[in-house]
Protein backbone atom coordinates (compact mmCIF):
# COMPACT_ATOMS: atom_id res chain seq x y z
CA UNK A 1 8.61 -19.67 -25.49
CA UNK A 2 4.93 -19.34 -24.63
CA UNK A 3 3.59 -16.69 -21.88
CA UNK A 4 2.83 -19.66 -19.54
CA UNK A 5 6.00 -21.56 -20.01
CA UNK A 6 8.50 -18.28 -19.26
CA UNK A 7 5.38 -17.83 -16.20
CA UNK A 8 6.52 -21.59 -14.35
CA UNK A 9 9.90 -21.25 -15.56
CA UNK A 10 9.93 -18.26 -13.06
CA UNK A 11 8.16 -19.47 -10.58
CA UNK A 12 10.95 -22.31 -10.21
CA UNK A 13 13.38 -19.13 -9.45
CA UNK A 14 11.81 -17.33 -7.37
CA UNK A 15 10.28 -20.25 -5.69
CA UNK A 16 13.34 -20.43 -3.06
CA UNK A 17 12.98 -16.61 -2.21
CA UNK A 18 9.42 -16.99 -1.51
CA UNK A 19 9.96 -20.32 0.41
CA UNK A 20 12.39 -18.37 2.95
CA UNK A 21 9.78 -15.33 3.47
CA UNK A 22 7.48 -18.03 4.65
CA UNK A 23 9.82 -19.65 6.95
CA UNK A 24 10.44 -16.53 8.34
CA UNK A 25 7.23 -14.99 8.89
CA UNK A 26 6.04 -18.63 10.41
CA UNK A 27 8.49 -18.74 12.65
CA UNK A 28 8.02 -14.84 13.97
CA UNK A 29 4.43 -14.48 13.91
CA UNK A 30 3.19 -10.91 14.40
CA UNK A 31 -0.35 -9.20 15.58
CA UNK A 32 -2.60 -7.78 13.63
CA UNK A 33 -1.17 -4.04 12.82
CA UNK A 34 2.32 -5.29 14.56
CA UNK A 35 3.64 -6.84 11.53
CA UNK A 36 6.89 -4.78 11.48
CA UNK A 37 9.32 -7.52 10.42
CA UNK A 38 6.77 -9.24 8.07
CA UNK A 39 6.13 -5.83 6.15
CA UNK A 40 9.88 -4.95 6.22
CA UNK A 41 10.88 -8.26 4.75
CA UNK A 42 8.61 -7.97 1.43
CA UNK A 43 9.93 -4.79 1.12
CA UNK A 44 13.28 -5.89 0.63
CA UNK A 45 12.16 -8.86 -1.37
CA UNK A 46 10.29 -6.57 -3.48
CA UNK A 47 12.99 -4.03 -3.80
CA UNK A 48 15.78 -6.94 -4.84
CA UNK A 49 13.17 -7.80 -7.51
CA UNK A 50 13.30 -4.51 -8.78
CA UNK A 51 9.67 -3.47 -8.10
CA UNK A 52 9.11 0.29 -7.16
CA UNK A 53 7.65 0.36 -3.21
CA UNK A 54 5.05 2.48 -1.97
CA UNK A 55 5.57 2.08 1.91
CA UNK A 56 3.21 3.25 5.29
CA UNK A 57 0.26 2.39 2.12
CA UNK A 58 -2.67 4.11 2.78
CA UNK A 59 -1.46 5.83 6.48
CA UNK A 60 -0.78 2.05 7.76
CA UNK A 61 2.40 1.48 8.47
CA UNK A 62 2.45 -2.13 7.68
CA UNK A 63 1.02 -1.91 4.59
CA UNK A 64 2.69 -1.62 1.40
CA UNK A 65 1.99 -1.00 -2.59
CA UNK A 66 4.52 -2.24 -4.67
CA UNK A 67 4.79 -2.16 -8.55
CA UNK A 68 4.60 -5.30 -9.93
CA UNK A 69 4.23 -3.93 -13.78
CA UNK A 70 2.35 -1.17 -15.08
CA UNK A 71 2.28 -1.14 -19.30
CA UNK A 72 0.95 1.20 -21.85
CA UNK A 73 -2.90 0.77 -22.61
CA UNK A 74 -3.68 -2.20 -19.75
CA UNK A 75 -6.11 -4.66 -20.78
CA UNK A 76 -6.69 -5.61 -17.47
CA UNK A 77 -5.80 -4.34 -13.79
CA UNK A 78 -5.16 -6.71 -11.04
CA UNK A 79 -4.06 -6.54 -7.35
CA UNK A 80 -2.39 -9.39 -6.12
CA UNK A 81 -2.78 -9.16 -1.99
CA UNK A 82 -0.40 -10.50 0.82
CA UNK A 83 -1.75 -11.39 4.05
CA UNK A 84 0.99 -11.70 6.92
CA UNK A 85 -0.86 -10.97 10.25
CA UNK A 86 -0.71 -14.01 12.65
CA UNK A 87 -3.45 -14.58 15.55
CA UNK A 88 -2.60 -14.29 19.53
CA UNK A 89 -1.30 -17.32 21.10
CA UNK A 90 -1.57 -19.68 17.73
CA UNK A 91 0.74 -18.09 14.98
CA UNK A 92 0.10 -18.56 11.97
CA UNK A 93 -2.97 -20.71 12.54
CA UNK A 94 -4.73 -18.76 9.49
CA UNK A 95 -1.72 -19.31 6.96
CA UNK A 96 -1.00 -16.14 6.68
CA UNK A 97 2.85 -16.83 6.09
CA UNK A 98 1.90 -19.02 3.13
CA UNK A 99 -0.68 -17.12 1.86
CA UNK A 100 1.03 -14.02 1.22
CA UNK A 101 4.50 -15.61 -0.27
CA UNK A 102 2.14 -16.76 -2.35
CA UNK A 103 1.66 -13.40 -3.48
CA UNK A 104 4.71 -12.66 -3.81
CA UNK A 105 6.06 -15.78 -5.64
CA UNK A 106 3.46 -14.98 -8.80
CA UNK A 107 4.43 -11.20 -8.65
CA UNK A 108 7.89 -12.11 -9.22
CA UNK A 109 7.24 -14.66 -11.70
CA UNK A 110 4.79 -12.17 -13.95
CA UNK A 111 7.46 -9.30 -13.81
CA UNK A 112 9.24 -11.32 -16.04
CA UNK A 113 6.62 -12.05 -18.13
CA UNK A 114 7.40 -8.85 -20.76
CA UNK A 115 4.77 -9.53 -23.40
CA UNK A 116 1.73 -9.58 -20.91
CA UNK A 117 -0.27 -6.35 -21.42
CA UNK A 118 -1.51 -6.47 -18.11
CA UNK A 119 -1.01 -3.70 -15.05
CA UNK A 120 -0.19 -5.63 -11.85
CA UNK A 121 0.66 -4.26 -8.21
CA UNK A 122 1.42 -6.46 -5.11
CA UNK A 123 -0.44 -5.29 -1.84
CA UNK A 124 0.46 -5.81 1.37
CA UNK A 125 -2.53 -5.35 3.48
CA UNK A 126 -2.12 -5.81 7.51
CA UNK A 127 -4.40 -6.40 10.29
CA UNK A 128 -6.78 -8.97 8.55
CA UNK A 129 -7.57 -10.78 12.03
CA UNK A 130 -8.22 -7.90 14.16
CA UNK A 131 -9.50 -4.73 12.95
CA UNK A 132 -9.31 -5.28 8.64
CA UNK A 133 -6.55 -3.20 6.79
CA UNK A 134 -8.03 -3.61 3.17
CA UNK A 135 -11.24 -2.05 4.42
CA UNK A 136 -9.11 1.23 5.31
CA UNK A 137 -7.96 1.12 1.97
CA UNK A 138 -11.25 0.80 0.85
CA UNK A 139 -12.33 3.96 2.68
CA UNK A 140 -9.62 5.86 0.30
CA UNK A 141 -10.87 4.28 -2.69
CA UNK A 142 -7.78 1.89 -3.47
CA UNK A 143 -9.44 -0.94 -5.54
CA UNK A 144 -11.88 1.08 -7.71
CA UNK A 145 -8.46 1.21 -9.42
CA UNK A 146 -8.57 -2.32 -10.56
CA UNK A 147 -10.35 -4.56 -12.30
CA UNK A 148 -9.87 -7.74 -10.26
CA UNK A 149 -8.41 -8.57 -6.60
CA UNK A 150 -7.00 -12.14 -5.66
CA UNK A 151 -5.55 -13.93 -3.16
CA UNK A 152 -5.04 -17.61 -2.23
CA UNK A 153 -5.67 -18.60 0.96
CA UNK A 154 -4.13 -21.99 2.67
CA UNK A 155 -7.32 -24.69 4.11
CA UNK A 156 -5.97 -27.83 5.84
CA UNK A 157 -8.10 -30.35 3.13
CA UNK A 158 -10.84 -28.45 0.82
CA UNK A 159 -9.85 -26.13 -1.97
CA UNK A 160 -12.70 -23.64 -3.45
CA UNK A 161 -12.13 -21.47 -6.28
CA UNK A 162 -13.78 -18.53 -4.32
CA UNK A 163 -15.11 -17.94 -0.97
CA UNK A 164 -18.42 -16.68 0.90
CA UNK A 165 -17.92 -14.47 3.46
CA UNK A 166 -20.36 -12.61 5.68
CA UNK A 167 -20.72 -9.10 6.28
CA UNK A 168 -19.53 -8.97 10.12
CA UNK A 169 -19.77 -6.26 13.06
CA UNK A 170 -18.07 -6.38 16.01
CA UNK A 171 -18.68 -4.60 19.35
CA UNK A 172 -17.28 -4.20 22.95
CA UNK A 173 -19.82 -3.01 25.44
CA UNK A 174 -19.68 -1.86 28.75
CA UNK A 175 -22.10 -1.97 31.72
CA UNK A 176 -21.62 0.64 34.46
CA UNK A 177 -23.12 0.30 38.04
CA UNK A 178 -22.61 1.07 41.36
CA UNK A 179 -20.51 -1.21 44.03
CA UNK A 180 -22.24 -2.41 47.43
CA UNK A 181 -21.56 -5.47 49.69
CA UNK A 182 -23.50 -7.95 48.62
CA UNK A 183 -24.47 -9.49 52.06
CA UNK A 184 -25.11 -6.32 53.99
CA UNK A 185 -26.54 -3.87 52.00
CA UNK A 186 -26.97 -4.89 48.33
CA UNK A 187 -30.03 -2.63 47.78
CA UNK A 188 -27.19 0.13 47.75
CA UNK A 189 -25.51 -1.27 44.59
CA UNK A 190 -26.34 -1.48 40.73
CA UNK A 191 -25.26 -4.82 39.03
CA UNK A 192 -23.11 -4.19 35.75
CA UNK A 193 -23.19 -7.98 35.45
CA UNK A 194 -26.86 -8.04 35.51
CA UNK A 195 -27.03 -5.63 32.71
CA UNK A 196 -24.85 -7.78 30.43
CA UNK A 197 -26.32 -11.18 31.38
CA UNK A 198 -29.74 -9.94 30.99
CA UNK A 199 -28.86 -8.35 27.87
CA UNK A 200 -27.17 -11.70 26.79
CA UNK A 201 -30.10 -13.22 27.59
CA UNK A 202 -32.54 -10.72 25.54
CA UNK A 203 -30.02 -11.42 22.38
CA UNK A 204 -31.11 -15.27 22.80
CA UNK A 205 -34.49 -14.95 22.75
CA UNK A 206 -34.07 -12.42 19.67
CA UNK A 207 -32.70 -15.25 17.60
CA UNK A 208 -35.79 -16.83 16.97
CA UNK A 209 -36.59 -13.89 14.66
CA UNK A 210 -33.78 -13.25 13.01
CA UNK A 211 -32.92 -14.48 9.72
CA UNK A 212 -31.30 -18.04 9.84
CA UNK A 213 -28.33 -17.18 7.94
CA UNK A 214 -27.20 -14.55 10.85
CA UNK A 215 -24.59 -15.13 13.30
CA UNK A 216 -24.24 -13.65 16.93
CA UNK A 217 -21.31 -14.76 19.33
CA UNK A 218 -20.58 -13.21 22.23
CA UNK A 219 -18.29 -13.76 25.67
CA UNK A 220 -18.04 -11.90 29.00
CA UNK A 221 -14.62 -10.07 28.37
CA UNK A 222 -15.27 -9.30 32.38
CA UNK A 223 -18.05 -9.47 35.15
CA UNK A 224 -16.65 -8.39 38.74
CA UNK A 225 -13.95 -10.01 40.51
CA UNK A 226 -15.17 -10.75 43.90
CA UNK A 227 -18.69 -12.83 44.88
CA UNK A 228 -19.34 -10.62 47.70
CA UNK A 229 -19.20 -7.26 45.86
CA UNK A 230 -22.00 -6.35 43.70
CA UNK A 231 -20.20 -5.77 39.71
CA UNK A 232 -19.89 -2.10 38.84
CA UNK A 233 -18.06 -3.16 35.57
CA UNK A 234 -18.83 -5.66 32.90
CA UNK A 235 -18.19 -5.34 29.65
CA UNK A 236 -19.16 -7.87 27.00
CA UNK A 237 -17.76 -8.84 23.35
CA UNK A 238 -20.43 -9.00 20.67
CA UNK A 239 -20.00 -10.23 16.89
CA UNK A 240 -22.70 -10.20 14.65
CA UNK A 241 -22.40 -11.69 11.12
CA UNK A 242 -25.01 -12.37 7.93
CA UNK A 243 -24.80 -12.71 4.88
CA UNK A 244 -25.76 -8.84 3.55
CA UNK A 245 -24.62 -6.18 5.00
CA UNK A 246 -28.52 -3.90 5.14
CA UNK A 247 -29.95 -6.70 6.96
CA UNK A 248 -26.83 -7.29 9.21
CA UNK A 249 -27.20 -3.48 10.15
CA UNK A 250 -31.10 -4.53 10.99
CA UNK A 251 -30.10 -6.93 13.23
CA UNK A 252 -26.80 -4.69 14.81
CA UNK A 253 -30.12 -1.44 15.73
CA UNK A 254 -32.02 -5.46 17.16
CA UNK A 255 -29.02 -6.19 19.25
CA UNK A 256 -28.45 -2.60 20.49
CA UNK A 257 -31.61 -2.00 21.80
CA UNK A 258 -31.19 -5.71 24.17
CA UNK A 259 -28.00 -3.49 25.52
CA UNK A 260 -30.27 -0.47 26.22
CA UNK A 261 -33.28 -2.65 27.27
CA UNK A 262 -31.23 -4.31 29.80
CA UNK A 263 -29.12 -1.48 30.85
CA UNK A 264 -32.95 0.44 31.68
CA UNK A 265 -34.27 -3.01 33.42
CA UNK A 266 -30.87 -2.93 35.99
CA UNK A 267 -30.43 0.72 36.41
CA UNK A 268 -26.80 0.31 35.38
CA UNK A 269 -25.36 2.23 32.21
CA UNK A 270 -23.56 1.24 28.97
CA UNK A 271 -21.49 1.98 26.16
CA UNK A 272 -20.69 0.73 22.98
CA UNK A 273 -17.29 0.62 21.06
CA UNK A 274 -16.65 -1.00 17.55
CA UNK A 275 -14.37 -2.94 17.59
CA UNK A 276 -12.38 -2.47 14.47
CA UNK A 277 -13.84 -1.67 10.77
CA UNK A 278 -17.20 -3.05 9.07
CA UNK A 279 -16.46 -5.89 7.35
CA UNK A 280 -18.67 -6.46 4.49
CA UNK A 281 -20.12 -9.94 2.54
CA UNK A 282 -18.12 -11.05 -0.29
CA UNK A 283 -19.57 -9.84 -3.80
CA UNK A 284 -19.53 -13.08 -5.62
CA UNK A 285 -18.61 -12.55 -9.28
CA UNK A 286 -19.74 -15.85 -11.75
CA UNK A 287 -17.39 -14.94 -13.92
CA UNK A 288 -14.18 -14.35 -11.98
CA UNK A 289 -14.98 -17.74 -10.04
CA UNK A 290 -15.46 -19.98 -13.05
CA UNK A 291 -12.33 -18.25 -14.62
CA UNK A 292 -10.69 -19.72 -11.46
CA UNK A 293 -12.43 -23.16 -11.75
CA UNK A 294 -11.40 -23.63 -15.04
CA UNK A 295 -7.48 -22.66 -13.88
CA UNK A 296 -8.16 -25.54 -10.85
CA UNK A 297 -9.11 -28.16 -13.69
CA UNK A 298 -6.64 -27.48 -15.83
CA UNK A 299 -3.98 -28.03 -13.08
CA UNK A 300 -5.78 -31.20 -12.02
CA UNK A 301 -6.88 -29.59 -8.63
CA UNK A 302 -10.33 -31.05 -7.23
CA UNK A 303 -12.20 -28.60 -5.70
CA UNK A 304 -15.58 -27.85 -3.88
CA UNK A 305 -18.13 -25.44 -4.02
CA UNK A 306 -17.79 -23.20 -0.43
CA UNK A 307 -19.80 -24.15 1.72
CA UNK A 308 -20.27 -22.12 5.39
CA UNK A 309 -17.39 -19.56 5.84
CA UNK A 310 -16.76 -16.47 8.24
CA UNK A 311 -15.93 -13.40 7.57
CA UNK A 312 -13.25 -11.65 6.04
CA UNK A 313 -12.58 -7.54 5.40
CA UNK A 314 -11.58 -8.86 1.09
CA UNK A 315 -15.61 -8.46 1.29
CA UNK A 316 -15.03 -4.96 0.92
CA UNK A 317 -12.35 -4.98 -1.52
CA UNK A 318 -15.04 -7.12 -3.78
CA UNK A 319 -17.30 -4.23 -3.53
CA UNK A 320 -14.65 -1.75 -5.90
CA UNK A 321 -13.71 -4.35 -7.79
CA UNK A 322 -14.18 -8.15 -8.75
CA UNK A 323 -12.52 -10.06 -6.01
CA UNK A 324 -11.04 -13.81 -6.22
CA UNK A 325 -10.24 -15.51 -2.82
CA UNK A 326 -8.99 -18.81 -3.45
CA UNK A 327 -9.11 -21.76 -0.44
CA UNK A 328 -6.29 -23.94 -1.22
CA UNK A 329 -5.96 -27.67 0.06
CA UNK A 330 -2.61 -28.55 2.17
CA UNK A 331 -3.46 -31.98 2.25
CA UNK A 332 -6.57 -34.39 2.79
CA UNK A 333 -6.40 -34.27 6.72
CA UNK A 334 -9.26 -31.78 8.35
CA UNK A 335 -7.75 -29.31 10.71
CA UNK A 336 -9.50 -26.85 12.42
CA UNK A 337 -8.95 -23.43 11.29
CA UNK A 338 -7.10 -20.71 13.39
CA UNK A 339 -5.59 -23.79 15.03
CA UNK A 340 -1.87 -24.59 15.87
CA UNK A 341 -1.95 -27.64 13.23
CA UNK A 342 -2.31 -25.09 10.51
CA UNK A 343 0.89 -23.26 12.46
CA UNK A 344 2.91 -26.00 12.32
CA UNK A 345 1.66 -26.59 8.99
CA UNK A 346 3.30 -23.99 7.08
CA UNK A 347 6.62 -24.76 9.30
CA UNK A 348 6.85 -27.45 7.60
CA UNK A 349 8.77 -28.82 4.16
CA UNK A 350 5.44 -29.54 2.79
CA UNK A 351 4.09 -26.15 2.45
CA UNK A 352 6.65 -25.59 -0.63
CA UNK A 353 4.23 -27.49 -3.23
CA UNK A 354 1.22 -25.48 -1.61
CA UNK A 355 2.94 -22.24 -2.00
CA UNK A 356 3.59 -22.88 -5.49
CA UNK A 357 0.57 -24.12 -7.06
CA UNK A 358 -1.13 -20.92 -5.40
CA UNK A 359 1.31 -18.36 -7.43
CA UNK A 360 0.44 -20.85 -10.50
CA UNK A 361 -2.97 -20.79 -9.92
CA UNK A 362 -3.07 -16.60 -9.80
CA UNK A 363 -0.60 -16.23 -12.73
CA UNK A 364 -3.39 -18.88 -14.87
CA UNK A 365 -5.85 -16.72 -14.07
CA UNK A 366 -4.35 -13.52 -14.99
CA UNK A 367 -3.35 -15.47 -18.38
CA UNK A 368 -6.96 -16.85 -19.01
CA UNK A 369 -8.11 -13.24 -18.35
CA UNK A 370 -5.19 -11.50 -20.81
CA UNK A 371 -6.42 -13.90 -23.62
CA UNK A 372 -10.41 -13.83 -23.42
CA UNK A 373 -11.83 -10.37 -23.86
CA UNK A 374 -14.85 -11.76 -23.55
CA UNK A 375 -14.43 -12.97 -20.12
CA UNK A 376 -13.02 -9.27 -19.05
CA UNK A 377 -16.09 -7.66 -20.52
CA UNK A 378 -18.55 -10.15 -18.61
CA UNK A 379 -16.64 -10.10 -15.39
CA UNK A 380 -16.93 -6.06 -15.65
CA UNK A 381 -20.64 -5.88 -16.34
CA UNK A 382 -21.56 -8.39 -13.87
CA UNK A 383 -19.56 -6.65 -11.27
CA UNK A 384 -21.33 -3.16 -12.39
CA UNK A 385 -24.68 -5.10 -11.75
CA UNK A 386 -24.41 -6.14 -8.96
CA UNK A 387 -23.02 -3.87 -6.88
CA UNK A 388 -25.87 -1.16 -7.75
């Protein structure tokens, strides 16, 4: 029997075990760095499969490393990553559910692959939404252990064999002022809501010269709570995105100084939290992709080339290592993203299919790699070029 047909013939095993961790991650969706039940049950499910389980991976402590199979003299190293972190209020609007037993359905399947001289471990890397758990591991040096990364990711009607994502910062800050009444004696106060509308406003007028691939969103988080007292609080969410991270740090020193401009203009103060880790862009590796294209043809998958995307903390994972994040169609309906359609999505009898042509589609591209040397050496030196 060939290495792909004992591969599928797996996959149709494990297929139920992976189905159920879906199911039940869908149906108790957990916040980013909360995802005690989701971590706990691929664990087990990785422990019943035999696979050795690092656990608390990298000082996170719902994060896991587990071995998927490690051989003598590798020809290739590959991290397969689970995403199970759902978003407030939505769920599993992302996909995460599906995404991960994804993960987990080809890890099973290539453990029983015995012939394949490849090293594989399964990841489990938490807080994607919120504050990025692969870039932690990233700051220990995790992936400049492997040779490539990949994921599939659920999208409610495109598929793309790899994504673009932008390098992204994200900051709270805080205006301080001073309270007065602001009928009787307002010259007594200093407006904190000032500060962060001017400063709001200062960040408008700076987009005309920035470049136009950046991105800047922002909210009031809050600005006072009564019309008759001047603000002494306000405090402001800011994310700023393009699509490399030395110019997006450019633009972060542009946006600071419309904080400390407007802070100086309203004689109110301010400071400035990150929120979370620096998520870098996507390194896009030719070779990897069209390595994954060919895998999409060969299963009769249409795909698209990405278009627009946001941002996502794999970016730094691609910058140790190749990195491969699939977008995989559920159907030919567009749903938003982050959205409770997608929630409801993966809920649903339907998802099964989904959830196993993504394991297929990693385990082809681990076998296209195992068989074409050349194709390992080229996605190597490309990924040595260009992340000097």
């Amino acid at each position: 029997m060939s290495l792909i047909d004992t591969f599928l013939n797996a996959l149709r095993e494990y297929a139920p075990q992976a189905f159920q961790l879906n199911y039940q991650i869908a149906n108790d969706p957990e916040l980013s760095g909360e995802e005690y039940n989701a971590c706990a049950a691929y664990v087990r499910a990785c422990q019943s499969l035999g696979m050795e389980v690092e656990e608390n991976f990298t000082n996170q402590p719902t994060a896991f490393r587990a071995v998927v199979r490690h051989v003598k003299d590798p020809v290739l190293r590959v991290a397969l990553l689970a995403e199970y972190d759902a978003l407030p209020d939505v769920g599993h609007g992302c996909g995460h559910s599906a995404n991960g037993a994804m993960s987990l359905l080809a890890a099973a399947a290539c453990r029983r692959m015995t012939d394949l001289p490849v090293d594989i471990d399964l990841i489990g890397t938490p807080d994607e939404e919120l504050r990025g758990g692969k870039v932690a591991m990233c700051e220990q040096g995790v992936f400049t252990a492997y040779d490539l990364a990949l994921m599939v990711h659920v999208s409610a009607n495109e598929t793309t064999a790899n994504s673009h994502f932008l390098a992204l910062d994200d900051y709270r800050i805080r205006f301080h002022g001073q309270t007065a009444h602001a009928a009787s004696e307002p010259w007594q106060g200093r407006n904190a809501l000032n500060g962060a509308t001017l400063a709001l406003h200062a960040i408008d007028m700076m987009r005309q010269h920035v470049r136009p691939e950046t991105r800047i969103g922002s909210y009031i988080v809050n600005g006072g709570s009564a019309s008759n007292v001047i603000p002494d609080y306000a405090e402001i969410e800011c994310c700023i995105r393009h699509t490399e991270r030395p110019y997006l740090d450019e633009v972060v020193h542009k946006v600071m100084n419309c904080f400390k401009g407007a802070a100086i203009a309203t004689e109110t103060t301010y400071d400035v939290e990150q929120m979370g880790h620096k998520y870098d862009n996507l390194l896009w590796n030719d070779t990897a992709t069209a390595v994954t294209e060919s895998v999409l043809r060969d299963m009769g998958i249409p795909y698209t080339a990405p278009d627009g995307c946001g941002s996502s903390d794999i970016g730094n994972v691609s910058h140790q290592c190749p990195a491969v994040h699939v977008h995989l169609a559920m159907g030919t309906t567009y749903y938003p993203g982050h959205s409770t359609y997608i929630a409801d999505m993966v809920k649903r009898k339907s998802i099964e299919p989904i959830i196993m042509q993504g394991a297929e589609i990693m385990g082809r591209v681990i076998l296209k790699l195992r068989e074409n040397d050349t194709a390992r050496q080229a996605m190597k030196e490309e990924f040595c070029k260009t992340e000097k």
